[in-house]
Structures are given as structure tokens and as C-alpha cells.
C-alpha atoms as a PDB file:
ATOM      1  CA  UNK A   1      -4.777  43.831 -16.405  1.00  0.00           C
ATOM      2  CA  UNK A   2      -7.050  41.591 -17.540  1.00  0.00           C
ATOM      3  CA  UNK A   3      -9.513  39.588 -15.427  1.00  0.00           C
ATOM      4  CA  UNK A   4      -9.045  35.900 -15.652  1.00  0.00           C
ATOM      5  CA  UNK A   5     -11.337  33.188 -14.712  1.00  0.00           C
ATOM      6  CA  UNK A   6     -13.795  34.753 -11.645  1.00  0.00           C
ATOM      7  CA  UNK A   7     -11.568  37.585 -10.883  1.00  0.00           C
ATOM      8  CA  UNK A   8      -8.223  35.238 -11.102  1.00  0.00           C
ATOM      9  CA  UNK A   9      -5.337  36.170 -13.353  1.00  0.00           C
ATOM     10  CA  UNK A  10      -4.361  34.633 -16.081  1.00  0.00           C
ATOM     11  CA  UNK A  11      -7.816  32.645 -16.314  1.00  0.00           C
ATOM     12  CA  UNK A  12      -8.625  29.439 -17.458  1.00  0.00           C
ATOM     13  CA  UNK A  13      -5.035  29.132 -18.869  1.00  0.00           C
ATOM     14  CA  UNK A  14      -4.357  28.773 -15.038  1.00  0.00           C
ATOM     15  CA  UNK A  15      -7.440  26.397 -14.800  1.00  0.00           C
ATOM     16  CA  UNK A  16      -6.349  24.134 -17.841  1.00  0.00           C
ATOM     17  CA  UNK A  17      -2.705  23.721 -16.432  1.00  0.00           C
ATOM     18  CA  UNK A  18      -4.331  23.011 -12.969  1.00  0.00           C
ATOM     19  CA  UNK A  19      -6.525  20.381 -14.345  1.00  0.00           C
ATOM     20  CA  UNK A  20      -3.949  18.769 -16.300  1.00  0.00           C
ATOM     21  CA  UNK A  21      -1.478  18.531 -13.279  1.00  0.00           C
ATOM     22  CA  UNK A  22      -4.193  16.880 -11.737  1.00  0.00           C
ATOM     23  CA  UNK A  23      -4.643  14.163 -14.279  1.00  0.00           C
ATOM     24  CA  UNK A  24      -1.212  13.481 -14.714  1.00  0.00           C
ATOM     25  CA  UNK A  25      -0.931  13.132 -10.980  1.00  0.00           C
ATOM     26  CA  UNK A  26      -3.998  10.790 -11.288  1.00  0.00           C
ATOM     27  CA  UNK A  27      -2.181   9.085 -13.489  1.00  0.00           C
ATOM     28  CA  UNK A  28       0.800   8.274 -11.771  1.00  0.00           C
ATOM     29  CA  UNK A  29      -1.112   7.291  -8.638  1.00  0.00           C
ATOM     30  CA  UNK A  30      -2.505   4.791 -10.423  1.00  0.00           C
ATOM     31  CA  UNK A  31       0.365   3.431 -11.839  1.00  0.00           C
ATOM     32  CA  UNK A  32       1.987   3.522  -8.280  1.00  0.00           C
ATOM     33  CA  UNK A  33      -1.326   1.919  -7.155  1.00  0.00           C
ATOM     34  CA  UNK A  34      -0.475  -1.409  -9.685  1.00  0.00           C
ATOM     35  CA  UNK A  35       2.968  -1.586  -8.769  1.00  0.00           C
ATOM     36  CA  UNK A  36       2.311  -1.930  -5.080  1.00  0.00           C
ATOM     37  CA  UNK A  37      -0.677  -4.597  -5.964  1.00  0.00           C
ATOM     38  CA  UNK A  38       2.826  -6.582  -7.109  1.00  0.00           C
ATOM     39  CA  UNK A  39       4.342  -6.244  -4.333  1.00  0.00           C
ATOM     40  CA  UNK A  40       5.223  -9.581  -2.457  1.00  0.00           C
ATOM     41  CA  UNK A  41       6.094  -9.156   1.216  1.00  0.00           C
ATOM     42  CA  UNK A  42       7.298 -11.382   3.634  1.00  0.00           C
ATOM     43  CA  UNK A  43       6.141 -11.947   6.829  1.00  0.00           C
ATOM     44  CA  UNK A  44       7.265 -14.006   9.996  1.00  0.00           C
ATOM     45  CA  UNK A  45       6.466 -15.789  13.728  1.00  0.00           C
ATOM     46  CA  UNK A  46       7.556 -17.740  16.387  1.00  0.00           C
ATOM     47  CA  UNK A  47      11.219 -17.612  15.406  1.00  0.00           C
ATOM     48  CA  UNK A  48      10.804 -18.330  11.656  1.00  0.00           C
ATOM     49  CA  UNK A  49       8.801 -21.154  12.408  1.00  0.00           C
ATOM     50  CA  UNK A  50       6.001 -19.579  10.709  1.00  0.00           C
ATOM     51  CA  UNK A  51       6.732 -17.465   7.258  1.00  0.00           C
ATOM     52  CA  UNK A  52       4.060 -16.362   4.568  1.00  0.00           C
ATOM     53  CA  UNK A  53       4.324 -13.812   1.654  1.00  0.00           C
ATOM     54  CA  UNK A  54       1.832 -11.362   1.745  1.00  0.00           C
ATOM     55  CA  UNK A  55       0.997  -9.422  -1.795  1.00  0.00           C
ATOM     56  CA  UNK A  56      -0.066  -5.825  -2.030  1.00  0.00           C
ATOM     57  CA  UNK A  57      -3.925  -7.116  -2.785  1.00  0.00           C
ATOM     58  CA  UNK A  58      -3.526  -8.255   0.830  1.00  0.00           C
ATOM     59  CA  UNK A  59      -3.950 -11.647  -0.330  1.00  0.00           C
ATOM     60  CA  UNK A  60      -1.668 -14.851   1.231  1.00  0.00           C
ATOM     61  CA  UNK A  61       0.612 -16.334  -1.909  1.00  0.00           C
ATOM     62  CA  UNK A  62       2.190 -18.499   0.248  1.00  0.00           C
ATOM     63  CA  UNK A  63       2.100 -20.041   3.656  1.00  0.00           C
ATOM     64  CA  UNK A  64       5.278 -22.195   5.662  1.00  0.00           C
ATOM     65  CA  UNK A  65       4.399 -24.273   8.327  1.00  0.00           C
ATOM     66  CA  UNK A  66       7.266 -25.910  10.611  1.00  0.00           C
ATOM     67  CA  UNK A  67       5.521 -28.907  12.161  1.00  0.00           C
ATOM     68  CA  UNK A  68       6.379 -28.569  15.357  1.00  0.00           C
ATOM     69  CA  UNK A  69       4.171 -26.114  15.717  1.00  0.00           C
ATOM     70  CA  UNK A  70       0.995 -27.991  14.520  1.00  0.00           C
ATOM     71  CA  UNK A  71      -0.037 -28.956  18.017  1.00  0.00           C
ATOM     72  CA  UNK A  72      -3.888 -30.410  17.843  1.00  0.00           C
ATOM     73  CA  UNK A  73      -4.276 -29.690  21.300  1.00  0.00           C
ATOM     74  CA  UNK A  74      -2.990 -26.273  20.880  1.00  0.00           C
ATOM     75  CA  UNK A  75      -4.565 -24.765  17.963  1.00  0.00           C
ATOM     76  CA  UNK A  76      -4.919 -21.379  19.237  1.00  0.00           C
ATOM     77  CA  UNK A  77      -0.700 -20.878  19.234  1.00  0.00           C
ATOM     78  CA  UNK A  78      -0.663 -21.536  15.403  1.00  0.00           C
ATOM     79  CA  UNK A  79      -3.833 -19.362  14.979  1.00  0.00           C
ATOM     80  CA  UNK A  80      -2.067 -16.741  17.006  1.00  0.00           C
ATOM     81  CA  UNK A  81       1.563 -17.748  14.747  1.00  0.00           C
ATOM     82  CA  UNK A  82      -0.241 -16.912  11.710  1.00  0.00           C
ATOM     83  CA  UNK A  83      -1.569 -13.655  12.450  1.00  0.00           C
ATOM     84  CA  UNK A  84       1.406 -12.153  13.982  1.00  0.00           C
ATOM     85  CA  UNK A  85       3.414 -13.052  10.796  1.00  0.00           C
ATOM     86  CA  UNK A  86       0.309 -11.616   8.422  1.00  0.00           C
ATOM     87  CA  UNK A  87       0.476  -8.468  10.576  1.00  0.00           C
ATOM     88  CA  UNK A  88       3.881  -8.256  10.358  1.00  0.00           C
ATOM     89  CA  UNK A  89       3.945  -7.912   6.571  1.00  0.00           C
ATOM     90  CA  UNK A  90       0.403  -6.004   6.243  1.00  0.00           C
ATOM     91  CA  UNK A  91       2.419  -3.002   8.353  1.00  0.00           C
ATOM     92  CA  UNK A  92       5.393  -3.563   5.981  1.00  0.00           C
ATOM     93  CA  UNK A  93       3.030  -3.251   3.507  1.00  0.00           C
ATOM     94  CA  UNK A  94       1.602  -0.217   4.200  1.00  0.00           C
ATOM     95  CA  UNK A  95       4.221   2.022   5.131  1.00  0.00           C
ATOM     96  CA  UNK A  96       5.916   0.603   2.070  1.00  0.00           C
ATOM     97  CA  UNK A  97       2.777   1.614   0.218  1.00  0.00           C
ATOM     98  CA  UNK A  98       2.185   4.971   1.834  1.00  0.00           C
ATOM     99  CA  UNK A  99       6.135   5.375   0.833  1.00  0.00           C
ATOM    100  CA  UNK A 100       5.651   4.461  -3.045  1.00  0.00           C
ATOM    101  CA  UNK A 101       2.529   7.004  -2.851  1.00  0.00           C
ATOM    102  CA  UNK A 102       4.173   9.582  -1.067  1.00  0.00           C
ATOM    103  CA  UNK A 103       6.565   9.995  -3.942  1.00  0.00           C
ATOM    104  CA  UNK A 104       3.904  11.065  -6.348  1.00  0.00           C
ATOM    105  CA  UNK A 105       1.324  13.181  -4.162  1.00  0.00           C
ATOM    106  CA  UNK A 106       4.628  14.891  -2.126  1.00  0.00           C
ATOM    107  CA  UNK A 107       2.797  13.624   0.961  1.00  0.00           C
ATOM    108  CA  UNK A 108      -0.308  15.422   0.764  1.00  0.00           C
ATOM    109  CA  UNK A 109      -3.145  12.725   1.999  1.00  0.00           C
ATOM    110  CA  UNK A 110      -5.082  11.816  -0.657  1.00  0.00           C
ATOM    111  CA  UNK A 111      -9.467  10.045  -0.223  1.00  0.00           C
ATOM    112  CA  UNK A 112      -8.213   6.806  -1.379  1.00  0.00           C
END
């Protein structure tokens, strides 16, 4: 039998195959990676009252305001309003992301 790459069979056969796997899985993460910087996902508080649409760049698109909740004396609600409905969508976001990416690496954590 004969000795492959540092005592492995089959060699750097094996090696080439490995590293092209490895591209074309590079490859499709970042072509997952695009698709979920498209992603638009909404996100909502206080009963509807406040709605925004979150993209996958984690970037605000849009922003919906009822005015009742525009209180000047109460400033702090709305502040808290807003965040609750961006935190909503951000973990939407995620798991939808870690979902999208999960399909490509079969669930094995990638350093990104």
C-alpha cells in the first residue's frame, strides 16, 4: 500500500478533495451570508403601536410611530417601545440567520 500524504492513504488526492469541499462550502456561506443581509424583518411593541423592519445588516428600514405614544413627558416609554420591537426582530433575525447557515455548514459552528 502506498503511503499517502504524511503517512495518510490515498495522499494529497484526499487533501485536494478536502480543500475543495472547503471552498465550495466557503462559497455557499457566503452566498447564504448575502441573502440574509436581504432579509427584512419585522419587529413590534406596545400592542402594535410601535412596528419597524429590521434588515439582516441590522440596520432600521423603517420605523411606525402611533402617536399616542409620543408622550413629551414620557420619553423613556417610547425609548423603551422602540427597543423591545428592535429586539424582537434582531432575535428573529438571528435564529433565522443561524437557520439559513445551518443548512450549509450541517450545524457545525463556524469563527464568523
Amino acid at each position: 500500500m502506498a503511503k499517502g500524504f504524511k503517512g495518510i492513504p490515498g495522499g494529497m488526492g484526499n487533501m485536494g478533495n478536502l480543500m475543495a469541499q472547503a471552498q465550495k462550502m466557503q462559497r455557499e456561506i457566503e452566498n447564504v451570508q448575502s441573502e440574509i443581509k436581504l432579509l427584512r424583518i419585522n419587529g413590534t411593541s406596545g400592542g402594535d403601536k410601535v412596528k419597524l423592519v429590521l434588515g439582516g445588516d441590522h440596520k432600521i428600514y423603517n420605523l411606525e410611530i402611533a402617536p399616542e405614544v409620543i408622550d413629551p413627558e414620557d420619553s423613556e416609554m417610547l425609548a423603551d417601545l422602540i427597543t423591545a420591537a428592535y429586539n424582537q426582530a434582531n432575535d428573529e433575525l438571528e435564529a433565522t440567520s443561524a437557520e439559513m447557515l445551518n443548512k450549509v455548514t450541517g450545524g457545525v459552528k463556524m469563527p464568523f
